[in-house]
Protein backbone atom coordinates (compact mmCIF):
# COMPACT_ATOMS: atom_id res chain seq x y z
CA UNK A 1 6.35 19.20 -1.17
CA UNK A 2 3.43 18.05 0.99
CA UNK A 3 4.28 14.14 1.39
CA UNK A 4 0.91 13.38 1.99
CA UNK A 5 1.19 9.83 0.42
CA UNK A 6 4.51 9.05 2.87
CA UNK A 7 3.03 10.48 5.65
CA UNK A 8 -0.54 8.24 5.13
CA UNK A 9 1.97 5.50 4.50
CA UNK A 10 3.16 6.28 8.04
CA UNK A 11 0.19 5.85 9.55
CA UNK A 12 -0.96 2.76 8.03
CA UNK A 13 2.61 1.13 9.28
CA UNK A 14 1.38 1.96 12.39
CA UNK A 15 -2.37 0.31 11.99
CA UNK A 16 -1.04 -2.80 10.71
CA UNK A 17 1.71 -2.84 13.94
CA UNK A 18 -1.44 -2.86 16.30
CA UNK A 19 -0.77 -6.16 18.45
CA UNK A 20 -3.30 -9.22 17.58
CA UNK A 21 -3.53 -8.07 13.99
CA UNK A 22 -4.12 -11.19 11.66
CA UNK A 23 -2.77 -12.07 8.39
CA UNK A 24 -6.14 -11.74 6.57
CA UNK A 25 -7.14 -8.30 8.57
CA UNK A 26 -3.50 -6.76 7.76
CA UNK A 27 -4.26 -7.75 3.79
CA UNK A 28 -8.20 -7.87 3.67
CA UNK A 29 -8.20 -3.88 3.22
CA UNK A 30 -6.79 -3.41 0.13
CA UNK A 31 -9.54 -6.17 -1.24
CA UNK A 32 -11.44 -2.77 -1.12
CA UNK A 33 -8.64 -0.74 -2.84
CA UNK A 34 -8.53 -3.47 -5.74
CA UNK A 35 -12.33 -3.32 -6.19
CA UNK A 36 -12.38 0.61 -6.54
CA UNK A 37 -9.62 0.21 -9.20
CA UNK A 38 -11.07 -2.88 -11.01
CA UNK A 39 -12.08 -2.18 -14.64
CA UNK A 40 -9.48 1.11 -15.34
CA UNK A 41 -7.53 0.99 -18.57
CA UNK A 42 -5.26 2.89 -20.23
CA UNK A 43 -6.02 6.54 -20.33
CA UNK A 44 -6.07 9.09 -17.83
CA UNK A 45 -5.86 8.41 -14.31
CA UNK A 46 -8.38 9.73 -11.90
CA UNK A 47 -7.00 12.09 -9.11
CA UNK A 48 -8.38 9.48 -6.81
CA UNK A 49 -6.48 6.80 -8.51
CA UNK A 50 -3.02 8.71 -8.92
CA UNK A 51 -2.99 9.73 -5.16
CA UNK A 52 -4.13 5.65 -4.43
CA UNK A 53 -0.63 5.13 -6.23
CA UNK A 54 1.38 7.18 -4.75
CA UNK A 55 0.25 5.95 -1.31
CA UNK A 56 0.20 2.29 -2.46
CA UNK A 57 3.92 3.02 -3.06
CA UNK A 58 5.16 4.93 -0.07
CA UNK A 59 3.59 1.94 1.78
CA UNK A 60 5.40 -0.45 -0.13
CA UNK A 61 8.66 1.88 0.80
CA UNK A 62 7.70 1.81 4.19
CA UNK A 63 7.05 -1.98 4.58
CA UNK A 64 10.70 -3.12 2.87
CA UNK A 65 12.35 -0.28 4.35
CA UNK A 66 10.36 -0.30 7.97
CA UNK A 67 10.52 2.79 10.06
CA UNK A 68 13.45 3.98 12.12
CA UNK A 69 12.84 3.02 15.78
CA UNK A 70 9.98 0.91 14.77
CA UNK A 71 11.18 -1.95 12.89
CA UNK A 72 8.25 -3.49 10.68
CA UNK A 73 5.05 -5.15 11.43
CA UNK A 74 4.58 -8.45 11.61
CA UNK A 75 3.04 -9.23 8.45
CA UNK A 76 4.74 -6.40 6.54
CA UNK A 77 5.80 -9.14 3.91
CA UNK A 78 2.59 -10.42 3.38
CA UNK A 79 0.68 -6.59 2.95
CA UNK A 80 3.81 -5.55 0.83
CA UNK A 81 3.58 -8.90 -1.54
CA UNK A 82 -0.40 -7.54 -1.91
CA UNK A 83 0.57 -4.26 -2.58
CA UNK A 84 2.95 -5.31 -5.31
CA UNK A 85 0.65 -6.91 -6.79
CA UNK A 86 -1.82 -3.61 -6.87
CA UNK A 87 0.99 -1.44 -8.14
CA UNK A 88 1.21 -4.14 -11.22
CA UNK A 89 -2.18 -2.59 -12.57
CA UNK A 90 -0.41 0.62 -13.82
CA UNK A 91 3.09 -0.57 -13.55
CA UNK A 92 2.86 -3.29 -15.62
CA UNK A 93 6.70 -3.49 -16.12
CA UNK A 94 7.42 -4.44 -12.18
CA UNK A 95 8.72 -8.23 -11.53
């Protein structure tokens, strides 16, 4: 087990901790995510795609859970509400 997705997960905590960080500069990225994913459908899932889940969830993991010694960042609501919302696409079951 490799935990590539938690461990890029990590690191993105710890981009969107970075003092001065807006609202719309802690979301705005995954505008970018949501384009490359715009248009799939049911089928199979690109590798690209899958391992864009599996991060998209660790992250989500990450900023409900926060990391030990770290706490959260300050808009960790905010990116994880955006997140949700991304996971929705193939998850269509989530509230």
């Amino acid at each position: 087990m490799q935990l590539e997705d938690a461990r890029l997960a990590r690191a993105l905590v710890r981009v969107l901790q970075e003092p001065g960080l807006t609202s719309g500069e802690a979301t705005g990225w995954l505008d970018v995510v949501a384009e490359a994913l715009d248009g799939g459908g049911p089928g199979p899932v690109p590798v690209w795609a899958f391992n864009t889940f599996a991060t998209l969830q660790s992250l989500h993991l990450h900023l409900t859970r926060g990391i030990a010694d770290e706490g959260l960042p300050p808009h960790a609501e905010a990116v994880a509400t955006r997140v949700a919302e991304l996971l929705r696409l193939p998850y269509y079951w989530l509230a």
